[in-house]
N, C-alpha and C. Protein backbone atom coordinates (compact mmCIF):
# COMPACT_ATOMS: atom_id res chain seq x y z
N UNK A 1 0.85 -1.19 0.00
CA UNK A 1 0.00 0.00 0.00
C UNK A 1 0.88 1.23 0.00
N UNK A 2 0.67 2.04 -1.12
CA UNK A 2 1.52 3.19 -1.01
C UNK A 2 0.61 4.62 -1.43
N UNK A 3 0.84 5.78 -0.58
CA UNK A 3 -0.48 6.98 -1.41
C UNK A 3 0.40 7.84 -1.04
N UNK A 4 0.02 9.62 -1.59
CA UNK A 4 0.65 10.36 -1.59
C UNK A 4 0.15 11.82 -0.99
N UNK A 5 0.84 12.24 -0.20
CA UNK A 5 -0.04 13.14 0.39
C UNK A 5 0.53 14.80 -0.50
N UNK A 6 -0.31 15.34 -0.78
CA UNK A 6 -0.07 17.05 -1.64
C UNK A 6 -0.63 17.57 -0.59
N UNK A 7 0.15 18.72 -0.72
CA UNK A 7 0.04 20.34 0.11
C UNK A 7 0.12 21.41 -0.75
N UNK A 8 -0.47 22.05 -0.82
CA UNK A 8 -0.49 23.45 -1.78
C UNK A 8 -0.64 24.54 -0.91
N UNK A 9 -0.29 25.45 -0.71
CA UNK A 9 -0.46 27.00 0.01
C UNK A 9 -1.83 27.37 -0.69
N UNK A 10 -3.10 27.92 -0.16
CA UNK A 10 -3.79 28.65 -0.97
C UNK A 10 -3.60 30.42 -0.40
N UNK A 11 -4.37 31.29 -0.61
CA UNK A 11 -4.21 32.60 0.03
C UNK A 11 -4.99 32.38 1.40
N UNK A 12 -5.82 31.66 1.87
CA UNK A 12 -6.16 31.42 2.61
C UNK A 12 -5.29 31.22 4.07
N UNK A 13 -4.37 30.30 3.39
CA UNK A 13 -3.83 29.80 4.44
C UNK A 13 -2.15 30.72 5.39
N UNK A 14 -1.94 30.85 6.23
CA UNK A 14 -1.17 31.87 6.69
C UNK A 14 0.43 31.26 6.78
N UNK A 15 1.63 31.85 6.99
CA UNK A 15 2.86 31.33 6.97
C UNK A 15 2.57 30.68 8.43
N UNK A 16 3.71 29.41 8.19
CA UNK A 16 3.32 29.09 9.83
C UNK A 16 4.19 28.03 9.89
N UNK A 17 3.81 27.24 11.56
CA UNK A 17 4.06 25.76 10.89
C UNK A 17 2.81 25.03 11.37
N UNK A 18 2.32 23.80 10.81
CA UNK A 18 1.38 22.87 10.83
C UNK A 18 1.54 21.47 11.54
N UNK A 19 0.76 21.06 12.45
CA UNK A 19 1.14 19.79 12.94
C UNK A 19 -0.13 18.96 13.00
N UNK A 20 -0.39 17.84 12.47
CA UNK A 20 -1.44 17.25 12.64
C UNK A 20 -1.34 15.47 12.57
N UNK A 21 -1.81 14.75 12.00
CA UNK A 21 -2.01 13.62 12.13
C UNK A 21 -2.83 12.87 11.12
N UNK A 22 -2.13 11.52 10.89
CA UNK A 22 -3.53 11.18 9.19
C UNK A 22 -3.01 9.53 10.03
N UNK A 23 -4.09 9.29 10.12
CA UNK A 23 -5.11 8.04 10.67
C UNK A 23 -5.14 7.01 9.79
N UNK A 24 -4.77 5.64 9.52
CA UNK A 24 -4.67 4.74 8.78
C UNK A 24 -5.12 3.46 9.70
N UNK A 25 -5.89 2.72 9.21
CA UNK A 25 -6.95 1.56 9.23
C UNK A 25 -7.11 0.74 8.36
N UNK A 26 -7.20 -1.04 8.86
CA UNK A 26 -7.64 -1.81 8.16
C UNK A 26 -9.13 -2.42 8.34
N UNK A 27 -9.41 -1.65 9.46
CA UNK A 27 -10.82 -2.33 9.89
C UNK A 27 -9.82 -3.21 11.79
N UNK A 28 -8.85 -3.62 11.31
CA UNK A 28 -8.14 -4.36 12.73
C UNK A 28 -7.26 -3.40 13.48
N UNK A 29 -6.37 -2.98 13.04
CA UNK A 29 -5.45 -2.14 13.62
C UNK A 29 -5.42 -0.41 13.02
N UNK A 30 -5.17 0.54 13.77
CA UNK A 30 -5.50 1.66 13.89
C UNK A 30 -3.81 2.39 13.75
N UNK A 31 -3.25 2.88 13.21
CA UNK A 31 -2.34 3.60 12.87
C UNK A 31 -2.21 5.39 12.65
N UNK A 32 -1.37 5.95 13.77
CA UNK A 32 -1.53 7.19 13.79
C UNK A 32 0.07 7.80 13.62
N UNK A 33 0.00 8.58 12.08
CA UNK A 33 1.42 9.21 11.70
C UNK A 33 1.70 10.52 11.98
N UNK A 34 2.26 10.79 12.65
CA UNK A 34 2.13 12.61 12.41
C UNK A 34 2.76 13.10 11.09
N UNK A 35 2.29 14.35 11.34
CA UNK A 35 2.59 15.11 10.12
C UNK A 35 2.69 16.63 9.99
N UNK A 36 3.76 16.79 9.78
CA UNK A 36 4.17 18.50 9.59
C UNK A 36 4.89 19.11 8.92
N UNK A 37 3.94 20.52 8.52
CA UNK A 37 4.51 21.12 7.25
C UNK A 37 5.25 22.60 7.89
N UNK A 38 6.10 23.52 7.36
CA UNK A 38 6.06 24.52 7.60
C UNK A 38 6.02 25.28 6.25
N UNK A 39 5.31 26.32 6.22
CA UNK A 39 4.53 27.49 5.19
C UNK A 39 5.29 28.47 5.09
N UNK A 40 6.46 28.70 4.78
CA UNK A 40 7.52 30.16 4.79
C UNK A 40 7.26 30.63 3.02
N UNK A 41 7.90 32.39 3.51
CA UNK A 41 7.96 32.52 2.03
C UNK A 41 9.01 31.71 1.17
N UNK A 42 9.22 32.00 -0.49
CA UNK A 42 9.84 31.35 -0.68
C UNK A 42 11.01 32.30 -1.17
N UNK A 43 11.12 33.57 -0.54
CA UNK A 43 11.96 34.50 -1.19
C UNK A 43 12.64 34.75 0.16
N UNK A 44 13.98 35.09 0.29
CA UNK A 44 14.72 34.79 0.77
C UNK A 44 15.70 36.32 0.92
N UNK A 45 16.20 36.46 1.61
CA UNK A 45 17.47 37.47 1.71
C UNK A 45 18.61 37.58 2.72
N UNK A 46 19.67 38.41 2.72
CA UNK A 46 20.47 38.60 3.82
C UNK A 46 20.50 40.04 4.39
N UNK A 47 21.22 40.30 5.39
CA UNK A 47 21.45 41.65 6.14
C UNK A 47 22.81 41.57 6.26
N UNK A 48 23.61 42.44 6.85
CA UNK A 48 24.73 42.68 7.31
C UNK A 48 25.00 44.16 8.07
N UNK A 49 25.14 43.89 9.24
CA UNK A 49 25.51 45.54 10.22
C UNK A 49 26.91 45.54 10.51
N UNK A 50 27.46 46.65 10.53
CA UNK A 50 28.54 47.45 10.82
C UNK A 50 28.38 48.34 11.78
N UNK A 51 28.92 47.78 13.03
CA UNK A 51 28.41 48.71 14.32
C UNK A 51 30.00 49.19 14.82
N UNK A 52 29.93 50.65 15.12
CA UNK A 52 30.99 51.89 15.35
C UNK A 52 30.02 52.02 16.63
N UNK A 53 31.40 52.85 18.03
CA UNK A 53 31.01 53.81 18.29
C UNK A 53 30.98 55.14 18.24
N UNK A 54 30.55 56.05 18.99
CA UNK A 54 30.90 57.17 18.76
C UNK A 54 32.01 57.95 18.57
N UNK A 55 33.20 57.52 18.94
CA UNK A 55 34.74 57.66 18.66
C UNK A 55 35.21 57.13 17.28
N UNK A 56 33.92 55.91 16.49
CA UNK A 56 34.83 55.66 15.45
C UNK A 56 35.08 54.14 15.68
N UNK A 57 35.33 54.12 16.40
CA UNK A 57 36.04 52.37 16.57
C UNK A 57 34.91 51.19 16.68
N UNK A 58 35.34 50.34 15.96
CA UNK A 58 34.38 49.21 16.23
C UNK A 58 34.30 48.80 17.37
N UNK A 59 32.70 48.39 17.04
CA UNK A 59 32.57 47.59 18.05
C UNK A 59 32.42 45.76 18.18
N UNK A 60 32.54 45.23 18.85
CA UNK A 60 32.67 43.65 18.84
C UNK A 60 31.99 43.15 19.60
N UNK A 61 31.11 42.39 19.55
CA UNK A 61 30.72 41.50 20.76
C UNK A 61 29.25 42.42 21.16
N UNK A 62 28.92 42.97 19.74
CA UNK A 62 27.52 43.80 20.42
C UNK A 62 26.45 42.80 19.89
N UNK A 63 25.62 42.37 20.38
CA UNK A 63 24.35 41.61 19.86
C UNK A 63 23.32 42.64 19.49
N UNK A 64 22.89 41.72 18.16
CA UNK A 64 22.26 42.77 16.85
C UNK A 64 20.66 41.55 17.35
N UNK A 65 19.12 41.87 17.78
CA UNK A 65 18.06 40.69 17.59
C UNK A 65 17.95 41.77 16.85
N UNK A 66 16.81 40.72 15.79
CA UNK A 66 15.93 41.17 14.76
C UNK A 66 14.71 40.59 15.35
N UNK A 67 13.77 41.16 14.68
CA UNK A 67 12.48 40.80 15.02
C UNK A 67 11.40 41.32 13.88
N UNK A 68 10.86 40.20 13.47
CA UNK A 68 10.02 40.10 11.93
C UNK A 68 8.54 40.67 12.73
N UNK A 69 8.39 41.71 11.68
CA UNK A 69 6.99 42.33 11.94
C UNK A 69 5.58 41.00 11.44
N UNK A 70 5.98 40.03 10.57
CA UNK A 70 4.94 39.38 10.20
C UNK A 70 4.27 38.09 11.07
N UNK A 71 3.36 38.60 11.27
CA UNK A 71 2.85 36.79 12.54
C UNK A 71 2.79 35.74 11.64
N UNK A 72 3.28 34.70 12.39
CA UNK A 72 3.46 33.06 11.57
C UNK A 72 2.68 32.59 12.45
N UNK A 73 1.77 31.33 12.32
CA UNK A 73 0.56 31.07 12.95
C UNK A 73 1.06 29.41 13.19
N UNK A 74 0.87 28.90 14.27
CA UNK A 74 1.55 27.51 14.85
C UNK A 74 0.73 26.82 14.68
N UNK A 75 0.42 25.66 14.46
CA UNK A 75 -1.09 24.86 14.54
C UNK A 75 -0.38 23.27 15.20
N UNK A 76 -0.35 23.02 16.06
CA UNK A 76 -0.12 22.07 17.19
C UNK A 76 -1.58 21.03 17.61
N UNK A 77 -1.86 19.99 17.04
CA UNK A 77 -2.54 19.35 17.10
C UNK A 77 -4.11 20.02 17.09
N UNK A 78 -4.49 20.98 16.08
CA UNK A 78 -5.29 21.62 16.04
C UNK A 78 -5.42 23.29 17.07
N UNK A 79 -4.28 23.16 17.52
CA UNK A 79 -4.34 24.39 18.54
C UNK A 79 -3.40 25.61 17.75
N UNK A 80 -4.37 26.68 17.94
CA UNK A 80 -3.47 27.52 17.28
C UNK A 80 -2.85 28.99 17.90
N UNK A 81 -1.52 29.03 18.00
CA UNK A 81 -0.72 30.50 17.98
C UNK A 81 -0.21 31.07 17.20
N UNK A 82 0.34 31.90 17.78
CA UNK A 82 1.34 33.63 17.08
C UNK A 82 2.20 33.39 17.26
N UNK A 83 3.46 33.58 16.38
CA UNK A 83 4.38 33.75 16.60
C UNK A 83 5.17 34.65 15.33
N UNK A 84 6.39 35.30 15.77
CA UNK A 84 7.23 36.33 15.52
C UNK A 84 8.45 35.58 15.31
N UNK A 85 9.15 35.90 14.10
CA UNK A 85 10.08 35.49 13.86
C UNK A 85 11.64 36.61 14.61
N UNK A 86 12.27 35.66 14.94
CA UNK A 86 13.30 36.58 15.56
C UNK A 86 14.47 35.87 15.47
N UNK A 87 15.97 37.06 15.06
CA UNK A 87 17.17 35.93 15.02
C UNK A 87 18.19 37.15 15.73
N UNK A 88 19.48 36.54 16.90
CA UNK A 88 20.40 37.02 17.11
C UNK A 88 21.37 36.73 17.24
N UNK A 89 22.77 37.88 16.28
CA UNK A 89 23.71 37.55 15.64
C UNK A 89 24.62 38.45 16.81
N UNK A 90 26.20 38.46 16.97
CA UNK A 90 27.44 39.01 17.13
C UNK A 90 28.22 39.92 16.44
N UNK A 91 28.49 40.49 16.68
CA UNK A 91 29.62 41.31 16.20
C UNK A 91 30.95 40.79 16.56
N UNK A 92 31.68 40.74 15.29
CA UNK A 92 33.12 39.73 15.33
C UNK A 92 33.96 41.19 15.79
N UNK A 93 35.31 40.64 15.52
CA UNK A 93 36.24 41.68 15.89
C UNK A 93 36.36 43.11 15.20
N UNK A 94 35.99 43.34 14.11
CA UNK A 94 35.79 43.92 13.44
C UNK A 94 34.58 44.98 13.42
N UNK A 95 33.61 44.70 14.09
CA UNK A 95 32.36 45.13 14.75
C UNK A 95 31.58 45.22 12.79
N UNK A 96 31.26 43.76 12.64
CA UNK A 96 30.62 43.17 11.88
C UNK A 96 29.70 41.86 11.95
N UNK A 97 28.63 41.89 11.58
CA UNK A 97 27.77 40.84 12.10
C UNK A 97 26.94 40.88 10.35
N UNK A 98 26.66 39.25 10.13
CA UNK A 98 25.83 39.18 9.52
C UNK A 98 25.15 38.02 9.22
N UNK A 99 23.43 38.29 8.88
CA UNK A 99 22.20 36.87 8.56
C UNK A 99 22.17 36.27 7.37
N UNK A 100 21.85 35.33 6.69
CA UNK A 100 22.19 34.91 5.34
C UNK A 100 20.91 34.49 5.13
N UNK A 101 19.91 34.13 4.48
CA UNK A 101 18.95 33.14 3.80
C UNK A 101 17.43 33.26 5.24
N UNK A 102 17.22 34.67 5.39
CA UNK A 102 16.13 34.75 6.02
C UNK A 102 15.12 35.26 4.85
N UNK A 103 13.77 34.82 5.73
CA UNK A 103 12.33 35.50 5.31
C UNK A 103 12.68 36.78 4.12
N UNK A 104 12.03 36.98 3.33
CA UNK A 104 12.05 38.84 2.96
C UNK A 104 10.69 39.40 4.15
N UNK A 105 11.00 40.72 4.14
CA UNK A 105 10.13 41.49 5.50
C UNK A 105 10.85 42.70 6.04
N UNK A 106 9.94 43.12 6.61
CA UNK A 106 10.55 44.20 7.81
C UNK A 106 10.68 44.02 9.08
N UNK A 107 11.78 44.23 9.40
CA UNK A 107 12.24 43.96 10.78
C UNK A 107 12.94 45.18 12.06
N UNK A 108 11.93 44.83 12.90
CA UNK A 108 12.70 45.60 13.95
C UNK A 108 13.91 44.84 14.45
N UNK A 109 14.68 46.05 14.58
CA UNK A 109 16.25 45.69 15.55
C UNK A 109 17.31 46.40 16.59
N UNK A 110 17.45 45.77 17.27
CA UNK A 110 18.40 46.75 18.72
C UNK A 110 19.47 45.93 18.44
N UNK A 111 20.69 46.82 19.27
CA UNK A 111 21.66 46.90 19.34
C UNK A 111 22.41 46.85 20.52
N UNK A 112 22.82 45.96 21.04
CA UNK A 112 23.12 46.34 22.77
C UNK A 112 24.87 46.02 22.74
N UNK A 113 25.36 46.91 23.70
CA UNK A 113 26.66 46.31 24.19
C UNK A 113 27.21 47.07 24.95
N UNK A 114 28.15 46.45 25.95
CA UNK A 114 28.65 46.91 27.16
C UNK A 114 29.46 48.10 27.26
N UNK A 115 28.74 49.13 27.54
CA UNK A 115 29.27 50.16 28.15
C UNK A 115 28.47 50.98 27.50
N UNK A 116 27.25 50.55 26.07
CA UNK A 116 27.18 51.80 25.28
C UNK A 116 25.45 51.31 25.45
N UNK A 117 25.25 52.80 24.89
CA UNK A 117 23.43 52.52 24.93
C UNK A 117 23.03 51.80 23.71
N UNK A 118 21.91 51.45 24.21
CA UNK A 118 21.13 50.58 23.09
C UNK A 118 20.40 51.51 21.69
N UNK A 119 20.42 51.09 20.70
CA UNK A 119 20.33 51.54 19.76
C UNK A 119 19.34 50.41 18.70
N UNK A 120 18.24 51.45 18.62
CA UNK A 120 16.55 50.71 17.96
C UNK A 120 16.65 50.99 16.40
N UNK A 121 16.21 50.52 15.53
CA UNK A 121 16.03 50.27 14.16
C UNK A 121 15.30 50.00 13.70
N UNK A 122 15.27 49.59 12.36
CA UNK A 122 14.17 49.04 11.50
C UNK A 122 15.13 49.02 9.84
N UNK A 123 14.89 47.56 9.50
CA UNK A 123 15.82 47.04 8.50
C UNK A 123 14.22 45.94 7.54
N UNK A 124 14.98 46.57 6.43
CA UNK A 124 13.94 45.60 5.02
C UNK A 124 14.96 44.44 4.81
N UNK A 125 14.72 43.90 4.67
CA UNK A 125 15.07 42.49 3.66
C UNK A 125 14.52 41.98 2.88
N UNK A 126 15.23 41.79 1.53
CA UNK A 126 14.88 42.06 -0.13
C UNK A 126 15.66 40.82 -0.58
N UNK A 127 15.53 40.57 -1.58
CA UNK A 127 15.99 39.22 -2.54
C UNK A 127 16.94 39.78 -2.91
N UNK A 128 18.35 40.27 -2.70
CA UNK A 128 19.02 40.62 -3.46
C UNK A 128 20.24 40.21 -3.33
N UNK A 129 21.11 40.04 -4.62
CA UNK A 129 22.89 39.67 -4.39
C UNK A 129 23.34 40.10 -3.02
N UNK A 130 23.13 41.58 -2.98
CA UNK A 130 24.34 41.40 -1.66
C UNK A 130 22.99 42.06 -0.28
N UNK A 131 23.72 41.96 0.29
CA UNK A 131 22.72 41.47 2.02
C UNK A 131 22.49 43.39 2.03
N UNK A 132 21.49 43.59 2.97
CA UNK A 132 20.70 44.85 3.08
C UNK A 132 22.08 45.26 4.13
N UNK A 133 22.36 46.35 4.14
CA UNK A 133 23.80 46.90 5.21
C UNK A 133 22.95 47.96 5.77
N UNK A 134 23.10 47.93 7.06
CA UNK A 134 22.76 48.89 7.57
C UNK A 134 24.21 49.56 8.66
N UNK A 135 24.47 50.67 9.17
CA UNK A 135 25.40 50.87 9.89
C UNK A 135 25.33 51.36 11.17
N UNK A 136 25.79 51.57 12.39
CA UNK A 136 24.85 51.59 13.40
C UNK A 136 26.08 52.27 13.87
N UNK A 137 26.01 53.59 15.06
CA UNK A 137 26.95 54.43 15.87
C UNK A 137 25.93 53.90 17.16
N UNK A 138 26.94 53.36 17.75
CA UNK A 138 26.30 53.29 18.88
C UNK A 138 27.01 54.47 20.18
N UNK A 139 26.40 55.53 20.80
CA UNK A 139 26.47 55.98 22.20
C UNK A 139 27.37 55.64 23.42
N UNK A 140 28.71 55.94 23.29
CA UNK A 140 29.29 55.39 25.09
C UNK A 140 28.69 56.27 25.52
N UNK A 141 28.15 55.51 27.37
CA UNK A 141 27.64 55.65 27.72
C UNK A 141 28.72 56.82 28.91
N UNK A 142 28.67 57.70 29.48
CA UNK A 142 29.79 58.31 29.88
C UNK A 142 30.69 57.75 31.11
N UNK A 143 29.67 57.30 32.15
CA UNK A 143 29.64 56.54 33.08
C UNK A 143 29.14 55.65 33.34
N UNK A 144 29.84 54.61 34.29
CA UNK A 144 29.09 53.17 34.37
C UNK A 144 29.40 53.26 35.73
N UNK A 145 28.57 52.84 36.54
CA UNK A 145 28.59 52.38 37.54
C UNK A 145 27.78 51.16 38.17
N UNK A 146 28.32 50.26 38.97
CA UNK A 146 27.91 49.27 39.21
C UNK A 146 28.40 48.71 40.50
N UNK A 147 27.36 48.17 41.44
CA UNK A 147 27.97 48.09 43.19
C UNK A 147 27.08 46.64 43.53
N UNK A 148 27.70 45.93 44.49
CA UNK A 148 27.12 45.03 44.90
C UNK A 148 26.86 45.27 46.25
N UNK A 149 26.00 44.69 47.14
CA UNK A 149 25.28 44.90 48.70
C UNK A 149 25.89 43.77 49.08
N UNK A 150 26.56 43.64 50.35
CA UNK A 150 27.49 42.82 51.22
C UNK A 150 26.47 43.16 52.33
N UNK A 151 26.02 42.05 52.93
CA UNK A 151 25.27 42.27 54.20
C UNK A 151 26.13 41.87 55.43
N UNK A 152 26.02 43.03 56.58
CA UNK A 152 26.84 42.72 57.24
C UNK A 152 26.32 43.43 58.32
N UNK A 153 26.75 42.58 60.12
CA UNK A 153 26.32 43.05 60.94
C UNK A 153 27.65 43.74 61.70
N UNK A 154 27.12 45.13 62.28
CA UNK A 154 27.58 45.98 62.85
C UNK A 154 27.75 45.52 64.46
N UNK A 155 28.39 45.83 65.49
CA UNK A 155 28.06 45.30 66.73
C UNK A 155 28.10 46.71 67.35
N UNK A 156 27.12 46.54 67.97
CA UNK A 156 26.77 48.22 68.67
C UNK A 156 27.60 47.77 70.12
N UNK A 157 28.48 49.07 70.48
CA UNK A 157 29.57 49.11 71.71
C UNK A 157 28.77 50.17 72.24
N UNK A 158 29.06 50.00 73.33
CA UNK A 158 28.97 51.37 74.71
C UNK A 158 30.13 51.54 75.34
């Protein structure tokens, strides 16, 4: 016994992923397969950031999330959620970071790293040869300060 199962996207149906189950019977024994699809576009792109600070000098070691404005819809044994696509990359030594073979979309993105303020965005991703560049100055922050609490008892004298 051999059959074939087709999936087609209609407009109907939303990006996502799908989980369900197809039921096979002889009348004696009862057979349950799972089954799951995921629904992405089929167009594709990259990014690449170049993060400086305000002096000029790269930065390294700053984490770049992205976060896809489009909801992807989960379907888990008939149950269904939201979800947001999100990916986070590094900055190498060079204070260069970059994504290869994501979604096309718009995406929000921050910028964080130690000592400097965070820095908010918004980046397209397009089908194209070379990856969307965006460049980012990030803010030292002027001062840092940071203290830890040691608990400790005093002994009161007379």
């Amino acid at each position: 016994l051999s059959f074939d199962i087709v999936m087609s996207k209609t407009s109907a149906v939303q990006y996502g992923k799908y989980q369900d189950k197809i039921t096979v019977t002889n009348g004696v024994v009862t057979l349950s397969i799972p089954v799951g699809l995921e629904v992405i576009a089929l167009e594709y792109g990259s990014a690449q950031f170049k993060v400086r600070d305000d002096f000029g000098e790269d930065v390294s070691g700053a984490v770049i999330t992205l976060y896809g404005r489009d909801p992807y819809i989960q379907y888990i044994n008939g149950k269904e959620t939201v979800y947001y696509l999100n990916y986070s990359l590094t900055t190498d030594e060079n204070g260069v970071a970059a994504i290869y073979d994501k979604p096309i979309g718009v995406y929000d993105f921050t910028v964080a790293a130690k000592g400097k303020q965070t820095y908010t965005g918004e980046m397209t991703i397009m089908p194209m040869t070379q990856p969307a560049y965006e460049e980012v100055v990030l803010t030292t922050n002027p001062v840092e300060i940071s203290w830890t609490v040691t608990e400790t008892t005093i002994v009161d004298e007379y």
